[in-house]
Protein backbone atom coordinates (compact mmCIF):
# COMPACT_ATOMS: atom_id res chain seq x y z
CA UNK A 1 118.79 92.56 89.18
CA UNK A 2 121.28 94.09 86.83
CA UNK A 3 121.82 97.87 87.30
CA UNK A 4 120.09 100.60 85.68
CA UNK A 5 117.71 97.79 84.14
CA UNK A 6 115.12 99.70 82.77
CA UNK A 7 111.81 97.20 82.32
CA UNK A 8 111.35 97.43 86.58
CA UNK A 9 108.19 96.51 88.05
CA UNK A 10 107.95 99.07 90.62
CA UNK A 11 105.38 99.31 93.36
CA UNK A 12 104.84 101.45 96.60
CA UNK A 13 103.42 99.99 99.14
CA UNK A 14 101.34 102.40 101.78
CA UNK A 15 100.62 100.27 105.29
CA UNK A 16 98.86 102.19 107.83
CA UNK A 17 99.00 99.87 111.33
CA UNK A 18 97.37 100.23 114.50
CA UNK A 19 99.23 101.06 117.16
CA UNK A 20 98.30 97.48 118.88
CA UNK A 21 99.68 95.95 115.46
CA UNK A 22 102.89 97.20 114.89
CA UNK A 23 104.65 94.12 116.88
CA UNK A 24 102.76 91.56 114.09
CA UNK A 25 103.48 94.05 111.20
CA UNK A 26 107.22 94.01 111.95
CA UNK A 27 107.47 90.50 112.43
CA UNK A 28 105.67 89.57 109.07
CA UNK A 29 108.39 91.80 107.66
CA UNK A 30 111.30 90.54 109.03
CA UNK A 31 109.95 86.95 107.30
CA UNK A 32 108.87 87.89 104.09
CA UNK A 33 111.39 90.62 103.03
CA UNK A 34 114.51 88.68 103.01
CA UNK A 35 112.71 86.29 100.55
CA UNK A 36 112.75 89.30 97.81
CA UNK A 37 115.95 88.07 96.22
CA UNK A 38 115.15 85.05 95.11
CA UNK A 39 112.71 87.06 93.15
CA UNK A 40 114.96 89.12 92.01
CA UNK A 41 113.29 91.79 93.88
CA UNK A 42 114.03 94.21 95.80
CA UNK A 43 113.18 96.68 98.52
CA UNK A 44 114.70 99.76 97.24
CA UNK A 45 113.41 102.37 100.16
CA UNK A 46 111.83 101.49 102.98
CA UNK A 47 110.07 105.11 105.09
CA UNK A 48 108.19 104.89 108.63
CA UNK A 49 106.43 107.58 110.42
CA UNK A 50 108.26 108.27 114.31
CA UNK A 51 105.45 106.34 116.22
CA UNK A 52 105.88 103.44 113.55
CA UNK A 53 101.86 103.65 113.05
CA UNK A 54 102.42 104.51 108.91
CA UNK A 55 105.18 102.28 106.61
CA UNK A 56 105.93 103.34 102.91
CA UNK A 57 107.53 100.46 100.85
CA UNK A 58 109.52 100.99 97.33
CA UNK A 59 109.89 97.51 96.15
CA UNK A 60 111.00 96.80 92.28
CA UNK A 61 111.24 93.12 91.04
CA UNK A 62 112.94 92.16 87.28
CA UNK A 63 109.14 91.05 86.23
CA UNK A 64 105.82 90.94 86.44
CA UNK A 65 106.31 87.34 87.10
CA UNK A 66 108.53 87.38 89.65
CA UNK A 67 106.12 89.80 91.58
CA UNK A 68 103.70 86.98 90.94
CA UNK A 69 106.19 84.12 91.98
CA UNK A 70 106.85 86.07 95.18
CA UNK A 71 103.12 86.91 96.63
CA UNK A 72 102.47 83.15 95.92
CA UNK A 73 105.42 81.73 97.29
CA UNK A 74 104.48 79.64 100.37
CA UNK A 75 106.82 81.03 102.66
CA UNK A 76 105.17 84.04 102.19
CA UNK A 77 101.85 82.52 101.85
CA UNK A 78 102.58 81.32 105.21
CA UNK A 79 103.09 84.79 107.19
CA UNK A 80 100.23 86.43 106.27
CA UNK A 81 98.60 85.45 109.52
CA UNK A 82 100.55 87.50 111.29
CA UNK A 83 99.51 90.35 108.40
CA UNK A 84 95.90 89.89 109.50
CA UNK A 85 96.84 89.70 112.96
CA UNK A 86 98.25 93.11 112.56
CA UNK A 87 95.21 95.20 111.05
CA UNK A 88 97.61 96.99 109.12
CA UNK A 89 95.64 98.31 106.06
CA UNK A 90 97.64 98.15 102.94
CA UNK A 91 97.45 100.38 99.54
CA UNK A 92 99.94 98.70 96.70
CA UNK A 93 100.30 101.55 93.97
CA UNK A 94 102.03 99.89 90.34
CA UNK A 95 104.48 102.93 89.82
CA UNK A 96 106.71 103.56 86.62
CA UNK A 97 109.84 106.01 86.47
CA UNK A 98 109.62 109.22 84.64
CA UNK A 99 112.33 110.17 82.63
């Protein structure tokens, strides 16, 4: 993504995850977040609570397309097994800067 581009798609992404989850959470990340590039995504901030129980994403990607392109990619597609093996309860907010 070029810098300072100003037509982001920005969303934060709230996970709350049960204690007994966290192990599947994690994992699903460390599969699907490395595939935000080829999106041209990416994970700007990434915030966790100390016991690791409450995640808050702030992901941007170039388009509204490539958002698309990304949740169906089948990679992706693939994890979300271990999502739903997790529990974790996810709340995506569509965010846009303020000037």
């Amino acid at each position: 993504m070029a810098a300072g581009q100003s037509n982001l798609v920005t969303f934060v992404l709230i996970v709350r995850i049960p204690a007994e989850g966290i192990e599947d959470f994690r994992a699903y990340e460390d599969a699907v977040l490395p595939l935000l590039p080829e999106f041209n995504g990416r994970l700007e901030r990434r915030l966790r609570n100390p016991d690791g129980t409450i995640e808050m994403h702030i992901i941007s990607f170039a388009s509204d397309a490539d958002f698309e392109n990304y949740r169906n990619d089948p990679r992706r597609i693939t994890q979300v097994r271990l999502l739903e093996k997790s529990s974790a309860k996810l709340e995506l907010l569509s965010m846009a800067n303020v000037p």
